[in-house]
C-alpha atoms as a PDB file:
ATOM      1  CA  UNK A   1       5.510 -37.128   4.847  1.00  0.00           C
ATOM      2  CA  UNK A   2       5.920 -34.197   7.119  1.00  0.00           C
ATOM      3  CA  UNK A   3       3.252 -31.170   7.131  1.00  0.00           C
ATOM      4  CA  UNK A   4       4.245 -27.621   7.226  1.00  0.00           C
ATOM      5  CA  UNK A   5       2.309 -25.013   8.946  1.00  0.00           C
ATOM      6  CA  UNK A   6       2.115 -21.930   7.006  1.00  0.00           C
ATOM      7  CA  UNK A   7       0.682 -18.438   8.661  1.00  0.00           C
ATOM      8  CA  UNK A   8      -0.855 -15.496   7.499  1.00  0.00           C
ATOM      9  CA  UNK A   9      -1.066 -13.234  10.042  1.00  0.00           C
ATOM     10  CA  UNK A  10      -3.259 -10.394   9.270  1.00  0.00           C
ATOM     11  CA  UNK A  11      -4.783  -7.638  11.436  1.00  0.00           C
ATOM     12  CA  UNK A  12      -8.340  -8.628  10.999  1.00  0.00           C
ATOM     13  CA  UNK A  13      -7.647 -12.611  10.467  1.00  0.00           C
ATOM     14  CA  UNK A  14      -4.731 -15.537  10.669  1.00  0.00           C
ATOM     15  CA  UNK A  15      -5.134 -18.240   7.808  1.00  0.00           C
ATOM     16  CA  UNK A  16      -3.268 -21.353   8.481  1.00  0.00           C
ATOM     17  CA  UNK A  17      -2.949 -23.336   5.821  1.00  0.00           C
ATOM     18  CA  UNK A  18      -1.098 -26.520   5.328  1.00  0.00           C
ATOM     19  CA  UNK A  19       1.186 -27.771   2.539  1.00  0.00           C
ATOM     20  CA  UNK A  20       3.035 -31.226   1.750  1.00  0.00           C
ATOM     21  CA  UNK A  21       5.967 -31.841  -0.114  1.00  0.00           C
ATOM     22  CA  UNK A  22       4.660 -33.236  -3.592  1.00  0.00           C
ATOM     23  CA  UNK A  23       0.849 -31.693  -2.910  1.00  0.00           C
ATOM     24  CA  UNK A  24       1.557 -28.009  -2.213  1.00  0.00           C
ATOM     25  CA  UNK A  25      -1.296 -26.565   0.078  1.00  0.00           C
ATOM     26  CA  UNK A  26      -4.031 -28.810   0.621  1.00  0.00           C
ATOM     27  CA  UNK A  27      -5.869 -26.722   3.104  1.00  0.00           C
ATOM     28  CA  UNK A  28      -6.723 -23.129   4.735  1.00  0.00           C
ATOM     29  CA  UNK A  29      -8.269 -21.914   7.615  1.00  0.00           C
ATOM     30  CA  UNK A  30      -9.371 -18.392   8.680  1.00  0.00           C
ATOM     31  CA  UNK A  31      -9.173 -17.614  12.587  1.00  0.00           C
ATOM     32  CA  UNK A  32      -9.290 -13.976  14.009  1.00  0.00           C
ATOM     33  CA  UNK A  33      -6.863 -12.497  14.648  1.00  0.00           C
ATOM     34  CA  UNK A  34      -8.146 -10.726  18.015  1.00  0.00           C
ATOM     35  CA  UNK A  35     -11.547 -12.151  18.956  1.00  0.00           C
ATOM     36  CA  UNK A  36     -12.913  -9.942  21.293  1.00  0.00           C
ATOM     37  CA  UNK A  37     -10.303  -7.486  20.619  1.00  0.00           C
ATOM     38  CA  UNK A  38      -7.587  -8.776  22.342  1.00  0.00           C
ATOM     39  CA  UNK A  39      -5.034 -11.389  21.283  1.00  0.00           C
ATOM     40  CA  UNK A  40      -5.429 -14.746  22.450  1.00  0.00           C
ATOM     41  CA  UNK A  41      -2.599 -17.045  24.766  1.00  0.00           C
ATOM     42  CA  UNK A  42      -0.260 -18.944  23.157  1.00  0.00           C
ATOM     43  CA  UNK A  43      -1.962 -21.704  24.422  1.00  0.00           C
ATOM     44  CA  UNK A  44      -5.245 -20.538  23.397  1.00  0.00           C
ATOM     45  CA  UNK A  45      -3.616 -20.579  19.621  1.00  0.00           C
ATOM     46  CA  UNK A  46      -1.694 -23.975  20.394  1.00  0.00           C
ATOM     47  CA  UNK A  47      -4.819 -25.620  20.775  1.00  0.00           C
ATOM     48  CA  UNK A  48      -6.667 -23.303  17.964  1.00  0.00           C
ATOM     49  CA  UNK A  49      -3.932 -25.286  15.679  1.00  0.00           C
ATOM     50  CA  UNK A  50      -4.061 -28.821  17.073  1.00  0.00           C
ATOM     51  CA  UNK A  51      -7.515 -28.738  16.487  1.00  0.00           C
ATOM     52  CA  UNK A  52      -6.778 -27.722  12.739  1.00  0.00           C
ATOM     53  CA  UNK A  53      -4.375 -30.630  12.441  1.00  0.00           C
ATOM     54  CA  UNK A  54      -7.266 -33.084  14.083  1.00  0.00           C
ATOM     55  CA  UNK A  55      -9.642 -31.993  11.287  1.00  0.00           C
ATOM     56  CA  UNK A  56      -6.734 -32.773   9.135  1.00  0.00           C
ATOM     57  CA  UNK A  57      -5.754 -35.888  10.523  1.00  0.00           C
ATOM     58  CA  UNK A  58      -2.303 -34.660  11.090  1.00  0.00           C
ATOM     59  CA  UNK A  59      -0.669 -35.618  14.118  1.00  0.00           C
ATOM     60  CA  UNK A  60       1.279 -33.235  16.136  1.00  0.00           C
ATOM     61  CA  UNK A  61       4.654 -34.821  15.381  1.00  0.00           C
ATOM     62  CA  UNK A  62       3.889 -35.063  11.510  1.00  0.00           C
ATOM     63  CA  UNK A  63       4.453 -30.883  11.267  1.00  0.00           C
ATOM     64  CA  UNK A  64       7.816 -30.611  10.076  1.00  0.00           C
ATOM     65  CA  UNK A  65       7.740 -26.759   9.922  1.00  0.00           C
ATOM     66  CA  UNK A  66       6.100 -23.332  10.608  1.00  0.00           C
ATOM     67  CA  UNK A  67       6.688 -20.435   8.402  1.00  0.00           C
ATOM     68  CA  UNK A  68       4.851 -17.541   8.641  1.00  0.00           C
ATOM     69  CA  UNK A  69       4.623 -14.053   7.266  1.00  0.00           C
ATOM     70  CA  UNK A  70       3.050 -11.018   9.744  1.00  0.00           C
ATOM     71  CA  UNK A  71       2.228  -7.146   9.884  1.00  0.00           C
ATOM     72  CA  UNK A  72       0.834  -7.605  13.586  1.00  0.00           C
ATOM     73  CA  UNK A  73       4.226  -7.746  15.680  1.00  0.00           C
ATOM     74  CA  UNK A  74       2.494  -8.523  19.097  1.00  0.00           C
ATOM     75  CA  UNK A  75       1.293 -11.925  17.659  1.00  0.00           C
ATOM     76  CA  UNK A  76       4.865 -13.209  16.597  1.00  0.00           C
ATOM     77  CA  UNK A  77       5.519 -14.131  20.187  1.00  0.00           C
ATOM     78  CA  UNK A  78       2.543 -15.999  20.700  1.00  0.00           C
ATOM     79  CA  UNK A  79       2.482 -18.088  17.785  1.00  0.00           C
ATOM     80  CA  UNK A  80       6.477 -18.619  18.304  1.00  0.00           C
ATOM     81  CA  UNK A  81       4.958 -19.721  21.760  1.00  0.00           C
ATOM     82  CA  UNK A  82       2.272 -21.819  20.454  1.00  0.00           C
ATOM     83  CA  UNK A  83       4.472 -23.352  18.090  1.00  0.00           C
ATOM     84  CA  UNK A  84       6.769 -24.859  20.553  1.00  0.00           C
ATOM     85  CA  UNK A  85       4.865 -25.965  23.365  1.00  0.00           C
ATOM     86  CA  UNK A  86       2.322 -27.546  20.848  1.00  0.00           C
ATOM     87  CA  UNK A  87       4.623 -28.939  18.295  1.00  0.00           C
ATOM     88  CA  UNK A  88       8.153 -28.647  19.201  1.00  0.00           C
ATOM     89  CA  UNK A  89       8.659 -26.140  16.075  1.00  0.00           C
ATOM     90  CA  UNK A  90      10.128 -22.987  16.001  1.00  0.00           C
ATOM     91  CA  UNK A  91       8.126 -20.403  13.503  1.00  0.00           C
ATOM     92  CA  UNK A  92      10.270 -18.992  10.780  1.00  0.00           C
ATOM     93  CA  UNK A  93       9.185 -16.057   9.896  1.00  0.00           C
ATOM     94  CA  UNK A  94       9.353 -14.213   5.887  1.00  0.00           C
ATOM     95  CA  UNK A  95      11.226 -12.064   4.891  1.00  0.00           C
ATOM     96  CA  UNK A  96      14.024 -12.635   7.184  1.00  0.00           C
ATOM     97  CA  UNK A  97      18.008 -13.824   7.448  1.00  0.00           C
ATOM     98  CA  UNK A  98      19.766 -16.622   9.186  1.00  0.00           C
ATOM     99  CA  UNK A  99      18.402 -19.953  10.768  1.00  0.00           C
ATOM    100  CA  UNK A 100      15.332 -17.746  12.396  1.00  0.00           C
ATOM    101  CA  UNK A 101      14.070 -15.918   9.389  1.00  0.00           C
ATOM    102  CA  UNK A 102      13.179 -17.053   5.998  1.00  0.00           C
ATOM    103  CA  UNK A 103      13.993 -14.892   2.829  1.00  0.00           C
ATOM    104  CA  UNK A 104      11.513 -14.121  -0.153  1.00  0.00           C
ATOM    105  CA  UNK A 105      13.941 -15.043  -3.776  1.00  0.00           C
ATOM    106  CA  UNK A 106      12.535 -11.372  -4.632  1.00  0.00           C
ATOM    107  CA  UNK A 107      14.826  -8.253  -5.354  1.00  0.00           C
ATOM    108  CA  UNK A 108      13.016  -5.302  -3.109  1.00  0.00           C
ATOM    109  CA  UNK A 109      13.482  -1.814  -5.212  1.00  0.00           C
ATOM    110  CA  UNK A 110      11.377   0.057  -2.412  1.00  0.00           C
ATOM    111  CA  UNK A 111      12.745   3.492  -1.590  1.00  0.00           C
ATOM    112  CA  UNK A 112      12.983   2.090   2.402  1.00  0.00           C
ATOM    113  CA  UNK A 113      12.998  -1.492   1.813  1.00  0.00           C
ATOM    114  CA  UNK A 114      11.843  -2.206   5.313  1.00  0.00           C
ATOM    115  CA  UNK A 115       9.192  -0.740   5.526  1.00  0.00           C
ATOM    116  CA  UNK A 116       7.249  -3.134   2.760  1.00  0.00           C
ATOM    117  CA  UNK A 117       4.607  -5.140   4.679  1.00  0.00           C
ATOM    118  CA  UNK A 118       5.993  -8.967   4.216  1.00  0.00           C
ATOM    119  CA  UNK A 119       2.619  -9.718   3.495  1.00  0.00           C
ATOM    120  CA  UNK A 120       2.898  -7.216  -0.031  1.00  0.00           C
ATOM    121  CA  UNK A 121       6.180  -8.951  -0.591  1.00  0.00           C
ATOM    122  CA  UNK A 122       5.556 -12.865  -0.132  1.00  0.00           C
ATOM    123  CA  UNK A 123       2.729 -11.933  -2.695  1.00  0.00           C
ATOM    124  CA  UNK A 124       4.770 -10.805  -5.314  1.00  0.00           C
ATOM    125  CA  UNK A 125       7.316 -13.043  -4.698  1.00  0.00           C
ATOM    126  CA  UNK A 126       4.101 -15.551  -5.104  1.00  0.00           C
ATOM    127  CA  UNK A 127       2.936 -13.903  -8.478  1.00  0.00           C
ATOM    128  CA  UNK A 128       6.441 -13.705 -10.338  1.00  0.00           C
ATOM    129  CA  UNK A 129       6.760 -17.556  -9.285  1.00  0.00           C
ATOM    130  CA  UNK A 130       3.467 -18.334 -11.462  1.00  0.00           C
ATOM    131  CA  UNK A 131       3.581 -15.853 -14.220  1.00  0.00           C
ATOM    132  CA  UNK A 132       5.861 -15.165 -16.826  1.00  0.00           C
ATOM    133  CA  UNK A 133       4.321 -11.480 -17.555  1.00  0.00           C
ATOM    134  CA  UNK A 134       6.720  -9.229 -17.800  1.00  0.00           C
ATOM    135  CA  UNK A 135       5.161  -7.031 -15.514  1.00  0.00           C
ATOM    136  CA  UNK A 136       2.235  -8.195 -12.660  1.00  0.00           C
ATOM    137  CA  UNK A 137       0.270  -5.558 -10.861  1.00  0.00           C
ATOM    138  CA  UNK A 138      -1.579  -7.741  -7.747  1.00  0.00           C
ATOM    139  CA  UNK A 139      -4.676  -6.357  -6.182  1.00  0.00           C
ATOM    140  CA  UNK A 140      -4.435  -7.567  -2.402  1.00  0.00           C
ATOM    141  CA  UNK A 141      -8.378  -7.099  -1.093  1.00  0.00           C
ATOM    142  CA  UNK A 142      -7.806  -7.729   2.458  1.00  0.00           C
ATOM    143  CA  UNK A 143      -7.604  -5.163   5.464  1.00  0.00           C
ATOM    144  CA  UNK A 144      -6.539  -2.458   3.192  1.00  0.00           C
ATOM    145  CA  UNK A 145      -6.741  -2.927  -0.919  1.00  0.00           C
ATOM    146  CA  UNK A 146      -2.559  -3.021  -1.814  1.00  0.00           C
ATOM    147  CA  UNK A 147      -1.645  -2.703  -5.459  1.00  0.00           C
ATOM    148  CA  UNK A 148       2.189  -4.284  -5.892  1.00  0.00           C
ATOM    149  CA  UNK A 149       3.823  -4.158  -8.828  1.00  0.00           C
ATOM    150  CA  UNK A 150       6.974  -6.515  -9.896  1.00  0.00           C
ATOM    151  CA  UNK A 151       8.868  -5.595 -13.041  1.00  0.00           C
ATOM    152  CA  UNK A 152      11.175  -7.879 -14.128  1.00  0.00           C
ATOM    153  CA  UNK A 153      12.499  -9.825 -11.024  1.00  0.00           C
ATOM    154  CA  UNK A 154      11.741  -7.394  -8.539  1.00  0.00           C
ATOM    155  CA  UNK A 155       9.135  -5.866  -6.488  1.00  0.00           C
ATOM    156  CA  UNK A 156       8.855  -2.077  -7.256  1.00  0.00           C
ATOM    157  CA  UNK A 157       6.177  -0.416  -5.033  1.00  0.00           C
ATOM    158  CA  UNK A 158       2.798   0.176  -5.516  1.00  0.00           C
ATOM    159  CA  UNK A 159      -0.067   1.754  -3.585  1.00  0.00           C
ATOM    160  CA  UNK A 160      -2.875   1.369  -0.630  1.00  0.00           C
ATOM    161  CA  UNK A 161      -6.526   1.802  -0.733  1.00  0.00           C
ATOM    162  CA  UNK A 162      -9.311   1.450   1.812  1.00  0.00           C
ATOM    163  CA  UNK A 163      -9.948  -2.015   2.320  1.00  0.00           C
ATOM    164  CA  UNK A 164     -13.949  -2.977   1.471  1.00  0.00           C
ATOM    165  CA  UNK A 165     -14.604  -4.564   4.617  1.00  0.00           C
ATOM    166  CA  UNK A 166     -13.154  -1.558   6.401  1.00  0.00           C
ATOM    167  CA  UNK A 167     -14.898   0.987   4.091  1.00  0.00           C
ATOM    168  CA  UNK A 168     -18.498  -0.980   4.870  1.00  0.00           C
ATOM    169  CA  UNK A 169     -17.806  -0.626   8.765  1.00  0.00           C
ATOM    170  CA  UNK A 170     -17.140   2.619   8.357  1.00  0.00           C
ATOM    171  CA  UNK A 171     -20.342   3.705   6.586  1.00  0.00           C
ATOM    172  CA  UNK A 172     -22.168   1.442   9.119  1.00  0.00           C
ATOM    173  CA  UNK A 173     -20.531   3.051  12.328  1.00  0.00           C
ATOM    174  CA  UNK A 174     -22.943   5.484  14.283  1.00  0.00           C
ATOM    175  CA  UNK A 175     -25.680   5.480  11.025  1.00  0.00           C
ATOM    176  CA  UNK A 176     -28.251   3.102  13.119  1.00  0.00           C
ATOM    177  CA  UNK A 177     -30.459   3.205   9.582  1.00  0.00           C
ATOM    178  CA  UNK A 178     -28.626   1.903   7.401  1.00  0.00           C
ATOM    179  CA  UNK A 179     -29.520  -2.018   6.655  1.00  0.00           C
ATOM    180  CA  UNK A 180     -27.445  -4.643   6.730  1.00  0.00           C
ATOM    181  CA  UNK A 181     -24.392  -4.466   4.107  1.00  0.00           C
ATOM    182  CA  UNK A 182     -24.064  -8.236   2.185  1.00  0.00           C
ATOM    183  CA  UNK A 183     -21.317  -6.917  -0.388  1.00  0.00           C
ATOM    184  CA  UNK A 184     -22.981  -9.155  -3.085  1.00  0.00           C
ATOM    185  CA  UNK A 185     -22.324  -7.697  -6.597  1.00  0.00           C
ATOM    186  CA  UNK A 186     -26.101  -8.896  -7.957  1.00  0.00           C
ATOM    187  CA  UNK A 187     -26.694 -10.417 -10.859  1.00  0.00           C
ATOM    188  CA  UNK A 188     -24.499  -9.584 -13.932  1.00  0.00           C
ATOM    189  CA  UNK A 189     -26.345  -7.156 -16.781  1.00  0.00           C
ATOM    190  CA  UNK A 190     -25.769  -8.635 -20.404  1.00  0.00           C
ATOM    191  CA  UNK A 191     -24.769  -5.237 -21.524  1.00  0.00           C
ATOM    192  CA  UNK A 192     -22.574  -4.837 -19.178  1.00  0.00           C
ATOM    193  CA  UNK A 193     -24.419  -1.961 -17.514  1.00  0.00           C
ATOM    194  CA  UNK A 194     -25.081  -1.262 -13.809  1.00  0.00           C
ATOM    195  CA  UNK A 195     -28.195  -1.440 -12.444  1.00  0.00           C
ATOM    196  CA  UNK A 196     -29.364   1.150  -9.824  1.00  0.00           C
ATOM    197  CA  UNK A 197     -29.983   0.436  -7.420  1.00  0.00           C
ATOM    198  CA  UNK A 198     -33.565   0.703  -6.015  1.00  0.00           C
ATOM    199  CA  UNK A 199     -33.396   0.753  -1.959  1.00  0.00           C
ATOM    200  CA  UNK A 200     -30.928   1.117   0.233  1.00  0.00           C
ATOM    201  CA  UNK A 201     -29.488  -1.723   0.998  1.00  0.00           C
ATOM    202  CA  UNK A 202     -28.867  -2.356  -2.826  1.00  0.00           C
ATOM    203  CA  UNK A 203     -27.516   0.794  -3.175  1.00  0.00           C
ATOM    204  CA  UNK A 204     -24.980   0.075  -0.552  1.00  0.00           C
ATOM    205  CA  UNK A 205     -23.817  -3.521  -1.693  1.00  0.00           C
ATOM    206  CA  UNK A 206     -23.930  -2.237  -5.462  1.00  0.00           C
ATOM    207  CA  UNK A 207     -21.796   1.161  -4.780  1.00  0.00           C
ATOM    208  CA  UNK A 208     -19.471  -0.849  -2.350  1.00  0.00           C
ATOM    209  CA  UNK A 209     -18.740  -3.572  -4.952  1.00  0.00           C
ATOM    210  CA  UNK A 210     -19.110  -1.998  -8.194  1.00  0.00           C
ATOM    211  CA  UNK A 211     -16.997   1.267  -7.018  1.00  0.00           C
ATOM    212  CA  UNK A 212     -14.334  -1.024  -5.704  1.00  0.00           C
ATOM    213  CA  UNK A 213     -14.299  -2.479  -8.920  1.00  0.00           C
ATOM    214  CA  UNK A 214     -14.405   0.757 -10.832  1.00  0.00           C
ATOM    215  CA  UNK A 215     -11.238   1.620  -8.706  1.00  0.00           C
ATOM    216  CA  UNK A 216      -9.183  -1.572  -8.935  1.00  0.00           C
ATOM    217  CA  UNK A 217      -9.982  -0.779 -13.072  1.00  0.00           C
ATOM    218  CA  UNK A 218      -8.700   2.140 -12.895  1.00  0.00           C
ATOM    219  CA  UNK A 219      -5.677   2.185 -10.964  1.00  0.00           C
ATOM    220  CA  UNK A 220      -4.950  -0.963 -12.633  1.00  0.00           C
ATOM    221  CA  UNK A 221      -4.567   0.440 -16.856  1.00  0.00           C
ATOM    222  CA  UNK A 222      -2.783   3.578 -14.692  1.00  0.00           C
ATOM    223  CA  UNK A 223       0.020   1.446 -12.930  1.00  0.00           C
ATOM    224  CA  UNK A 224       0.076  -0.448 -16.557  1.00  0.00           C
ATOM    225  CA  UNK A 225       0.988   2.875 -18.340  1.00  0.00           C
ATOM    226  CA  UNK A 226       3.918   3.365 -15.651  1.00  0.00           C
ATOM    227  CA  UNK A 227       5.092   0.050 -15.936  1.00  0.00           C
ATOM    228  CA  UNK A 228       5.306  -0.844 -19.463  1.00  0.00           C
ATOM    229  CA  UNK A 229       4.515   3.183 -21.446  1.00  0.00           C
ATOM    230  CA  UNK A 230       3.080   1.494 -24.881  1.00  0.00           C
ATOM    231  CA  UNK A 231       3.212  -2.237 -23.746  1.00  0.00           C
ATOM    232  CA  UNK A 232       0.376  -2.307 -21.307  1.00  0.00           C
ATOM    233  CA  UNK A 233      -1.240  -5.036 -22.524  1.00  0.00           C
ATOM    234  CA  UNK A 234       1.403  -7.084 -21.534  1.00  0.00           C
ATOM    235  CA  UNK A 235       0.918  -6.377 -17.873  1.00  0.00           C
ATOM    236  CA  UNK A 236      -1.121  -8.830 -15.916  1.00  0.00           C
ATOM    237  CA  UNK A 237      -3.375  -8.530 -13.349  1.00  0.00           C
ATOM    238  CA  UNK A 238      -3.665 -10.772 -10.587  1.00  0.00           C
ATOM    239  CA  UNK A 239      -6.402 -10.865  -7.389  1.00  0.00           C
ATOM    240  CA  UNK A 240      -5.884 -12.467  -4.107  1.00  0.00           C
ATOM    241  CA  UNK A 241      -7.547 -11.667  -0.488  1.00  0.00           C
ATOM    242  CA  UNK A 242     -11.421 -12.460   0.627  1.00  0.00           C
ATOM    243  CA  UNK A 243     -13.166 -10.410  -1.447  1.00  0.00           C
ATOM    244  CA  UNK A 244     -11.087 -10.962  -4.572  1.00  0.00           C
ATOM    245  CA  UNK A 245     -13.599 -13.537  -6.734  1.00  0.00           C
ATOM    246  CA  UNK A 246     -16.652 -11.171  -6.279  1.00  0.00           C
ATOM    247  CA  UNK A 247     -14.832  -7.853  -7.519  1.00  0.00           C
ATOM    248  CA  UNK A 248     -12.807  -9.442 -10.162  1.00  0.00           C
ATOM    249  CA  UNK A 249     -16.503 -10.925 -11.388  1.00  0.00           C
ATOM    250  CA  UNK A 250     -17.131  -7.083 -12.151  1.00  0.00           C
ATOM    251  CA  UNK A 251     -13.611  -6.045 -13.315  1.00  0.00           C
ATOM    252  CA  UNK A 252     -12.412  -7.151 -16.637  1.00  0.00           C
ATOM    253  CA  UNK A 253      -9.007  -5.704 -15.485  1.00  0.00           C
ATOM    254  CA  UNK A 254      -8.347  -8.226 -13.347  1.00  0.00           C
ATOM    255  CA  UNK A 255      -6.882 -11.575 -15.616  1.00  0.00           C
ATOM    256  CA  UNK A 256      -6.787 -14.021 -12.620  1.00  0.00           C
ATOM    257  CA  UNK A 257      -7.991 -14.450  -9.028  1.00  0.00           C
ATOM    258  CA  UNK A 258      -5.741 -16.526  -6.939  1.00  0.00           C
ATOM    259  CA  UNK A 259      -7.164 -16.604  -3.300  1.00  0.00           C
ATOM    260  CA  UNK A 260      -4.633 -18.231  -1.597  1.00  0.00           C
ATOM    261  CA  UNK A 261      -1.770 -16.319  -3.229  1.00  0.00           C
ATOM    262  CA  UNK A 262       0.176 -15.269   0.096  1.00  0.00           C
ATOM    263  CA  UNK A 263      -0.202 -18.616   1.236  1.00  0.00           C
ATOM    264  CA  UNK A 264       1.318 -20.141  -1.838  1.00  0.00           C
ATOM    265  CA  UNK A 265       4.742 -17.462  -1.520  1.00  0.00           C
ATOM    266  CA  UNK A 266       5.043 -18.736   2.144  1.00  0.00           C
ATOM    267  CA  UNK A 267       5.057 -22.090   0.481  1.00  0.00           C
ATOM    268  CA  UNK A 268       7.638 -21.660  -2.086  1.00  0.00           C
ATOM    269  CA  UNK A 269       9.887 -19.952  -0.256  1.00  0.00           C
ATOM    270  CA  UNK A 270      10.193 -22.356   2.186  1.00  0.00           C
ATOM    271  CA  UNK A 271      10.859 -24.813  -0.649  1.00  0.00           C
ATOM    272  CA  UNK A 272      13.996 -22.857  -1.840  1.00  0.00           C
ATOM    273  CA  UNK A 273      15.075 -21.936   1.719  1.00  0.00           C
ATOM    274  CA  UNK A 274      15.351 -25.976   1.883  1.00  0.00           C
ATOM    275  CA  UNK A 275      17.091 -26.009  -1.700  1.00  0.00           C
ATOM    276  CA  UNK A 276      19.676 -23.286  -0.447  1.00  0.00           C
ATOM    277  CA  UNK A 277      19.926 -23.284   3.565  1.00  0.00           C
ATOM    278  CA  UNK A 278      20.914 -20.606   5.647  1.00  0.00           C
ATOM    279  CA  UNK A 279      24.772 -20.462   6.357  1.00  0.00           C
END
């Protein structure tokens, strides 16, 4: 039963994951995208994957397939690099025509179509795969915080926040004072209140999580209005990205967290790119 590769290349990390034919993804990885700050070789990331597929107990000649989905450009080459030196596989990458590329079953309604990060679509492709909502708004906490909304069969828009990670650096860079930021929601209130917090470091982890929560909320019944004007209960709300299961803990917007969300798109599309080949 062959193994196929499956790559989520993001700016701060790359999760590999790995999915079989009859078992779907079975496992994910997180490596860094630029330790050090600068990318590594394509052997560097050859062996970063062999040693995945060790762990795994996957040999090299059991991968049947990479398919992959990036908004870092510079890395395509190296992983397209790694691939074949390592496992004699070329990387397909989504959204994309012919033999090379793979395409997400999704209709695109942006204003500039190509400009939609394939991560944002391979999501919503993901989402309107597993829910039969009419509408889906998913809340992408990764990097940035992306809002995409689907309608129907097809991915609308949406918007971009400040990621959390991104906005904790920030209030950490050049403030020497500040304590270390854990982004742990504390425990939950049974009224539902917030507790204030009472030093600093609370402060922080309680205004980082609870405002990003506060935020998702709102821009969540907002989008919901737009989407469906009188029907918003019908819109669901999905989660997906690292930080995902602690916010949605604090956001009764959110219906469902789904972690691995991208990584499951990147799966099914490859499935129906095998149903319906490339010409």
């Amino acid at each position: 039963m062959h193994t196929i590769i499956l790559l989520d290349v993001g700016n701060t990390n790359v999760k590999v994951g790995l999915a079989r034919p009859g078992q779907g993804l079975v496992s994910c990885y997180a490596l860094a995208t630029a330790p050090g700050g600068s990318l590594d070789t394509p052997d560097a990331w050859g062996l970063k994957l062999l040693d995945i597929c060790r762990v795994e107990n996957v040999a090299p000649g059991e991968v049947g397939g990479f398919v992959a989905s990036s908004v870092v450009p510079p890395m395509n080459p190296v992983l397209a690099r790694a691939a074949q030196r390592f496992f004699g596989q070329e990387v397909r990458f989504a959204p994309g025509q012919g033999p090379g590329g793979i395409p997400i079953p999704i209709a695109n309604s942006y204003a500039r179509p190509a400009e939609v990060g394939a991560d944002r679509l391979v999501t919503a492709y993901a989402a309107r795969e597993l829910c039969d909502a009419p509408a889906l708004i998913v809340v992408d906490f990764g990097t940035a915080t992306t809002f995409d909304c689907v309608l129907g069969e097809a991915f609308v828009g949406g918007l971009i926040c400040p990621g959390v990670l991104s906005s904790a650096r920030a209030l950490a860079t050049g403030t020497a004072k500040l304590p270390h930021i854990t982004l742990e929601p504390g425990p939950a209130r049974a009224d539902g209140g917030l507790d204030i917090g009472s030093s600093t470091s609370q402060s922080l982890n309680l205004g980082l999580i609870h405002g990003f929560a506060a935020m998702t909320g709102g821009l969540a019944r907002r989008l919901a209005q737009t989407l469906l004007p009188g029907r918003e209960t019908e819109v669901r709300v999905l989660a997906t990205g690292g930080f995902a299961q602690r916010i949605a803990g604090v956001c009764p917007e959110v219906h469902e967290v789904r972690e691995d969300l991208l990584m499951e798109g990147l799966w099914r599309a490859w499935l129906a790119a095998q149903e319906s080949p490339a010409p």
